[in-house]
C-alpha atoms as a PDB file:
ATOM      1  CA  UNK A   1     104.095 115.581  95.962  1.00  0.00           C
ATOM      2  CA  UNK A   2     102.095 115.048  92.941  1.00  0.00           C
ATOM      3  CA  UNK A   3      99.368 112.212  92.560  1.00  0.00           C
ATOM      4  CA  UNK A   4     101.094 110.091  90.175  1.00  0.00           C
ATOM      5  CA  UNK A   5     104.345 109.889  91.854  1.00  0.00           C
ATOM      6  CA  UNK A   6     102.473 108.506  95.203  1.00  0.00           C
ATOM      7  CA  UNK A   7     100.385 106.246  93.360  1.00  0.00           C
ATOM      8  CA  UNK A   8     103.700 104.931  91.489  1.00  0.00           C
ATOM      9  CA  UNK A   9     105.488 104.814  94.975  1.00  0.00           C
ATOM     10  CA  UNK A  10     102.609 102.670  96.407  1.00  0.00           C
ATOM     11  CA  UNK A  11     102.304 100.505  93.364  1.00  0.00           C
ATOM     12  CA  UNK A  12     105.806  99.910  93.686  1.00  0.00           C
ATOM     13  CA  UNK A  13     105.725  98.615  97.394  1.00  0.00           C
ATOM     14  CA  UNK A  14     102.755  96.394  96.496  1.00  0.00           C
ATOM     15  CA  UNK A  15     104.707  94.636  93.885  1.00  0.00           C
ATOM     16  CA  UNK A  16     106.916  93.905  96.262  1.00  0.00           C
ATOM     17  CA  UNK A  17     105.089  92.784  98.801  1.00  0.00           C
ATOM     18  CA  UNK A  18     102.924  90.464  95.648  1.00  0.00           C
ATOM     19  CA  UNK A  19     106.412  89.302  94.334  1.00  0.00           C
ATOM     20  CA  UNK A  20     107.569  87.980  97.777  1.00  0.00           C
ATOM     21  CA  UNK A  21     103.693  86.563  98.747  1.00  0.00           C
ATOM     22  CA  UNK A  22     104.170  84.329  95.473  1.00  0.00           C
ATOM     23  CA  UNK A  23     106.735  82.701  96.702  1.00  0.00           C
ATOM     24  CA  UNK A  24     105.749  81.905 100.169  1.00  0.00           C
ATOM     25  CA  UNK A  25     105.070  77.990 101.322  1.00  0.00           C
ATOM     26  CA  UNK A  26     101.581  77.987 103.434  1.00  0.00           C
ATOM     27  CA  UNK A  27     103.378  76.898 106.149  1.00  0.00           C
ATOM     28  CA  UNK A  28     106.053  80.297 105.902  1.00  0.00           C
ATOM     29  CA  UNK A  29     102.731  82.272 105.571  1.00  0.00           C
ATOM     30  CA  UNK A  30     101.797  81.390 109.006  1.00  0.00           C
ATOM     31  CA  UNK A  31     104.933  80.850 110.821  1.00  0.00           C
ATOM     32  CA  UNK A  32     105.747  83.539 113.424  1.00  0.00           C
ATOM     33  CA  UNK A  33     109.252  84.438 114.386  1.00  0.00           C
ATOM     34  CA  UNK A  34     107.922  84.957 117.695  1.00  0.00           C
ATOM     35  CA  UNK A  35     104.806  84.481 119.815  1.00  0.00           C
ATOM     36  CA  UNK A  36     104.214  88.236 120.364  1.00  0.00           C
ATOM     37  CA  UNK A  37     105.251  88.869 116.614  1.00  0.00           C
ATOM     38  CA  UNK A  38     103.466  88.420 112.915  1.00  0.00           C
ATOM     39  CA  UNK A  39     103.279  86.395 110.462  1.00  0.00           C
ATOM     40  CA  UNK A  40     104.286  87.211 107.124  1.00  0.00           C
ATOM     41  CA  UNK A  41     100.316  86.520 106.553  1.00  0.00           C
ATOM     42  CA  UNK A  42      99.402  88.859 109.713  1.00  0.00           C
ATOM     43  CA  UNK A  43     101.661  91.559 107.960  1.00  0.00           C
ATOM     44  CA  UNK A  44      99.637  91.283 104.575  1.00  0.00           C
ATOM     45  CA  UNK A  45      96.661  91.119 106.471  1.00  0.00           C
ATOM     46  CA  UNK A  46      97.428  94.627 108.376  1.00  0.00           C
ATOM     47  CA  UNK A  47      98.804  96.441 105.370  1.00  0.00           C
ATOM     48  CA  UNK A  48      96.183  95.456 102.887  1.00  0.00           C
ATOM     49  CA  UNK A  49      92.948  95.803 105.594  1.00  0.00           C
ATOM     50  CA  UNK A  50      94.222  98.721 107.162  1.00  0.00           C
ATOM     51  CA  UNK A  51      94.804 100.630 103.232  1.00  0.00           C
ATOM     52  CA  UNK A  52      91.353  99.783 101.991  1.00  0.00           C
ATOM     53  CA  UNK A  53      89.080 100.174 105.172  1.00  0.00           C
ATOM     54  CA  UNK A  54      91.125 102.970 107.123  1.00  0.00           C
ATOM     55  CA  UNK A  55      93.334 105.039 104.451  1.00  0.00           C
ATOM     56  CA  UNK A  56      91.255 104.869 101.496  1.00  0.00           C
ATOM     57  CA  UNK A  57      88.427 105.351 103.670  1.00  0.00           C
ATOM     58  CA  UNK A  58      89.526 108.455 105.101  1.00  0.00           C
ATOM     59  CA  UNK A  59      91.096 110.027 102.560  1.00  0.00           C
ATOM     60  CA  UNK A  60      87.628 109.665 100.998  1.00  0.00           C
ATOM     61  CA  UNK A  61      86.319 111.465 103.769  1.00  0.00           C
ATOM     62  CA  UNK A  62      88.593 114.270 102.898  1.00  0.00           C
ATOM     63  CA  UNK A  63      86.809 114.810  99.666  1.00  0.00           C
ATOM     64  CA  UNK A  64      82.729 114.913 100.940  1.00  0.00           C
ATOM     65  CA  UNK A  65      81.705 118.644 101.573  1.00  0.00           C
ATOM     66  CA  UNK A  66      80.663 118.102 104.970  1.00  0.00           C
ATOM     67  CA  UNK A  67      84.718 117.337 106.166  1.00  0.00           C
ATOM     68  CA  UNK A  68      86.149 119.610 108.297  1.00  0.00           C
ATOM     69  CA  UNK A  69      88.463 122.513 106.854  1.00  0.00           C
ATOM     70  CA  UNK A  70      90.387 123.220 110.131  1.00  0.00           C
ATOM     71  CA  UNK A  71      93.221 121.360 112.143  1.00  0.00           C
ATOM     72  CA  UNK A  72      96.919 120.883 111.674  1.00  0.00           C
ATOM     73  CA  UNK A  73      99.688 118.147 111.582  1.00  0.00           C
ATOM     74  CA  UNK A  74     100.910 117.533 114.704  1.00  0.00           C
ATOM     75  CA  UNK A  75     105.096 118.156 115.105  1.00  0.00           C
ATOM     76  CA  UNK A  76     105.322 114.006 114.509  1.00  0.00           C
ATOM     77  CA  UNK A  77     102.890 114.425 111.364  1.00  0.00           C
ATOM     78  CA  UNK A  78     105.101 117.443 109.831  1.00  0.00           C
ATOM     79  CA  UNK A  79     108.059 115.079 110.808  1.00  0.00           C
ATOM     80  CA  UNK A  80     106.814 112.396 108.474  1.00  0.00           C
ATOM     81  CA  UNK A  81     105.748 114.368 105.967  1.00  0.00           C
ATOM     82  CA  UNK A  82     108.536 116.086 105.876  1.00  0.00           C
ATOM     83  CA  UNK A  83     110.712 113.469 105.400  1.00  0.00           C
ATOM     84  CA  UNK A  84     107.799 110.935 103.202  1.00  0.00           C
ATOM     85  CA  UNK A  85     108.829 108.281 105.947  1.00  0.00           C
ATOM     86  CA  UNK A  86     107.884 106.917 109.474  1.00  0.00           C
ATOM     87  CA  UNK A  87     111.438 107.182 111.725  1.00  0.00           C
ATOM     88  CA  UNK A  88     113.669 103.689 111.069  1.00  0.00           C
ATOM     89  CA  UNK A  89     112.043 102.176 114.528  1.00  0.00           C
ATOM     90  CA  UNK A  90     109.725  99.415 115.605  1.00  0.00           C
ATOM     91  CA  UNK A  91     106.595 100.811 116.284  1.00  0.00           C
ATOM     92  CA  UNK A  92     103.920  98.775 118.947  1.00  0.00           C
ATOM     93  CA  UNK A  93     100.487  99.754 118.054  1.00  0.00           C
ATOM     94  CA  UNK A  94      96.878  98.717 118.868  1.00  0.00           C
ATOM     95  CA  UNK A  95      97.415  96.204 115.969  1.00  0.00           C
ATOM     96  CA  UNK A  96      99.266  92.981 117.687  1.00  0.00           C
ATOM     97  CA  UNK A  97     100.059  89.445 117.204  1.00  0.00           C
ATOM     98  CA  UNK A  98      97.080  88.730 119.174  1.00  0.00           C
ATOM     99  CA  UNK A  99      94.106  90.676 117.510  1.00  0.00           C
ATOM    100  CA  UNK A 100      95.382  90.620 113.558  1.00  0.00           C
ATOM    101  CA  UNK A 101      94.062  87.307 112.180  1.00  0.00           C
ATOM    102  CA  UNK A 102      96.262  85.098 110.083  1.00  0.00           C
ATOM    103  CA  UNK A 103      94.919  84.628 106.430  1.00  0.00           C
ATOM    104  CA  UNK A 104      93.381  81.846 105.246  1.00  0.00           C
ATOM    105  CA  UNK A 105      95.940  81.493 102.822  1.00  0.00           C
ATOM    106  CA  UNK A 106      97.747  83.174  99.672  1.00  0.00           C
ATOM    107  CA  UNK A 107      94.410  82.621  97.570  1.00  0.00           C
ATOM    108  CA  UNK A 108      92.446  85.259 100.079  1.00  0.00           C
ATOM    109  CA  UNK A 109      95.766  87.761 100.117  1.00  0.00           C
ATOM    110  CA  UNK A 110      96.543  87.628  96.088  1.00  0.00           C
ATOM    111  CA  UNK A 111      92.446  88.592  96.126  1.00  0.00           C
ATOM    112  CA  UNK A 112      92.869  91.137  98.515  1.00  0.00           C
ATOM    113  CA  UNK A 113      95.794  92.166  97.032  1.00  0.00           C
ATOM    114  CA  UNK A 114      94.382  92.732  92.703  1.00  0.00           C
ATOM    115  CA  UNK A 115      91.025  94.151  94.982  1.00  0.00           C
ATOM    116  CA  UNK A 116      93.793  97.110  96.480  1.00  0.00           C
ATOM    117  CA  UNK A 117      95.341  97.767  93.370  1.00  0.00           C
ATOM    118  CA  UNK A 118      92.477  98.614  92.050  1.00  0.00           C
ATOM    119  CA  UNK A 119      91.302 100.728  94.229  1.00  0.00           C
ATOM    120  CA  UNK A 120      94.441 102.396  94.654  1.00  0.00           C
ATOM    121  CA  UNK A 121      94.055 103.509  90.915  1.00  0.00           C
ATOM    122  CA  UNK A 122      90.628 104.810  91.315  1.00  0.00           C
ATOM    123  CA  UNK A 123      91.731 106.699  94.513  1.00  0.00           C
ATOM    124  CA  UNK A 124      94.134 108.636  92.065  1.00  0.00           C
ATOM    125  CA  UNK A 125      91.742 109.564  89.756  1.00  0.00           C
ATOM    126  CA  UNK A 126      89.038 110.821  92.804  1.00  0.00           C
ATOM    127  CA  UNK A 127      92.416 113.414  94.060  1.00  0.00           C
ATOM    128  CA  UNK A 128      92.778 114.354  90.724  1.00  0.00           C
ATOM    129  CA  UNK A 129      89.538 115.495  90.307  1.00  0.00           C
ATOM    130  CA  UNK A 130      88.923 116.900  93.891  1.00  0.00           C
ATOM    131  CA  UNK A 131      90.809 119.538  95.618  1.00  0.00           C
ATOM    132  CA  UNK A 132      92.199 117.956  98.713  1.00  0.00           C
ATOM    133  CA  UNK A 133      90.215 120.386 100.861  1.00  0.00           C
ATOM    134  CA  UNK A 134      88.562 118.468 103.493  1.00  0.00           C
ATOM    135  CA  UNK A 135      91.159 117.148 106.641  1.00  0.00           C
ATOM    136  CA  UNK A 136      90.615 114.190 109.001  1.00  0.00           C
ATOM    137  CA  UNK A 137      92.532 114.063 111.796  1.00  0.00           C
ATOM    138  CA  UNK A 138      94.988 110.802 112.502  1.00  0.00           C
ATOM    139  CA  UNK A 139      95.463 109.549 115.578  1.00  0.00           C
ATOM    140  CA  UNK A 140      99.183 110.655 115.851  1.00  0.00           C
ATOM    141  CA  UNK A 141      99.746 112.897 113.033  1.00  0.00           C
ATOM    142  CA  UNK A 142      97.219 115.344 113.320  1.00  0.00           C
ATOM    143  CA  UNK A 143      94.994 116.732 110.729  1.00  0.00           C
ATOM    144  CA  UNK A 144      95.500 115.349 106.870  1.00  0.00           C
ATOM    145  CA  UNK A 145      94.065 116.311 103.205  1.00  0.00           C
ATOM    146  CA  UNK A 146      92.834 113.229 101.130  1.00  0.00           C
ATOM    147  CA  UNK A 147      96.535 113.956  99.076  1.00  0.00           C
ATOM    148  CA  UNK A 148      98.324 113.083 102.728  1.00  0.00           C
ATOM    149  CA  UNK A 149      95.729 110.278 103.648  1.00  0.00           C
ATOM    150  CA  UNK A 150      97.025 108.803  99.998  1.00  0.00           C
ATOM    151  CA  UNK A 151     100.435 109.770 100.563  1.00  0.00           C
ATOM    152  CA  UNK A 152     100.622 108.158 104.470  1.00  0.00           C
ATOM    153  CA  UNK A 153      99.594 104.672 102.136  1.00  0.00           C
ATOM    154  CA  UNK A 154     102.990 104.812 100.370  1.00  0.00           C
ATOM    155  CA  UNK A 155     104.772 105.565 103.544  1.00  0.00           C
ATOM    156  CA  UNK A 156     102.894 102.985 105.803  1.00  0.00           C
ATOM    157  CA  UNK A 157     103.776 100.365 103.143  1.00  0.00           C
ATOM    158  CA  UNK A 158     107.358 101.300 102.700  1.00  0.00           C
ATOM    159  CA  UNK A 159     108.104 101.388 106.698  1.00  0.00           C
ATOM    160  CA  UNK A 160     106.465  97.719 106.442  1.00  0.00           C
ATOM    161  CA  UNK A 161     109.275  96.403 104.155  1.00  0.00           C
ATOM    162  CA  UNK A 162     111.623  96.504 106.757  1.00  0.00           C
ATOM    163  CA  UNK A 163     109.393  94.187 108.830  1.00  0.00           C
ATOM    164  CA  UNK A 164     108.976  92.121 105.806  1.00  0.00           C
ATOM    165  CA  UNK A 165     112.861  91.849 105.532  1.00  0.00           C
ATOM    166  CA  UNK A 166     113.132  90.561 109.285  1.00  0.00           C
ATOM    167  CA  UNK A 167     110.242  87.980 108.546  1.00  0.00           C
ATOM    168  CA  UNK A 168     111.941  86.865 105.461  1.00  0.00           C
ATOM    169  CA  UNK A 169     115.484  86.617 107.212  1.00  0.00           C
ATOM    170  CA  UNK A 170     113.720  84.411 109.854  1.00  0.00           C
ATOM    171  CA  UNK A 171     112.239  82.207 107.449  1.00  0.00           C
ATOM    172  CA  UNK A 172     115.325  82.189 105.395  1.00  0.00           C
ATOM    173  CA  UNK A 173     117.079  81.065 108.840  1.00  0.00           C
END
């Protein structure tokens, strides 16, 4: 898949996920559907945190000399990649209600939000400069190239916009 069509894909989802932030109440920010479930806020917390200090992070990683050149997907990671999407389910993770903070409001997420964009641009530009030769391994899909660490951000925020829907059909009640 080439460079610009991920970045367009990702740029895409975050508009979506900006769009629907400006017109959240503080209150529907925080509000939980249920105790063991986020926030709209939690969600934009996860996606954008996770992007700049795990994806972007790694996928720069990819691109140092000293990366490793070995290691495979696993069959889940050729699965998503394969298809550019996470399977339709709920997933339960290491990243719960409990232990992903609620924002301080849409001020600190519309920051966090311009600060991603950004970065997501320059990220672009490093892959298409640098051969994705380097591969750090994910915790479930194996080994990745800095072109798949980029890729997995488009994917991660697309399977997020069905959780997104479900918030927004609670709130919408």
């Amino acid at each position: 898949m080439a460079i610009t069509d991920i970045k367009a894909d990702i740029m895409e989802s975050l508009s979506a996920y900006e769009q629907a932030l400006a017109s959240l109440t503080p209150e529907a920010l925080v509000q939980q559907p249920a105790p063991d479930s986020w926030s709209m806020g939690q969600l934009y917390i996860h996606l954008l945190d996770d992007t700049m200090n795990f994806h972007l992070r790694l996928m720069e990683a990819c691109l140092s000399p000293e990366a490793p050149r070995e290691g495979e997907k696993s069959k889940a990671g050729e699965a998503v990649y394969q298809a550019n999407a996470f399977a339709d389910i709920r997933v339960k993770g290491r990243r719960t209600a409990e232990n992903v903070p609620q924002p301080s409001g849409k001020a600190e997420l519309e920051e966090k939000a311009a600060l991603l964009r950004a970065a997501i641009g320059q990220a672009a530009g490093r892959l298409d400069l640098n051969p994705p030769s380097g591969k750090i391994e994910h915790p479930a899909l194996g080994y990745l190239n800095a072109t798949e660490w980029y890729q997995l951000i488009a994917i991660h925020f697309r399977h997020h916009l069905r959780q997104k829907a479900r918030i927004e059909a609670f709130l919408n009640g």
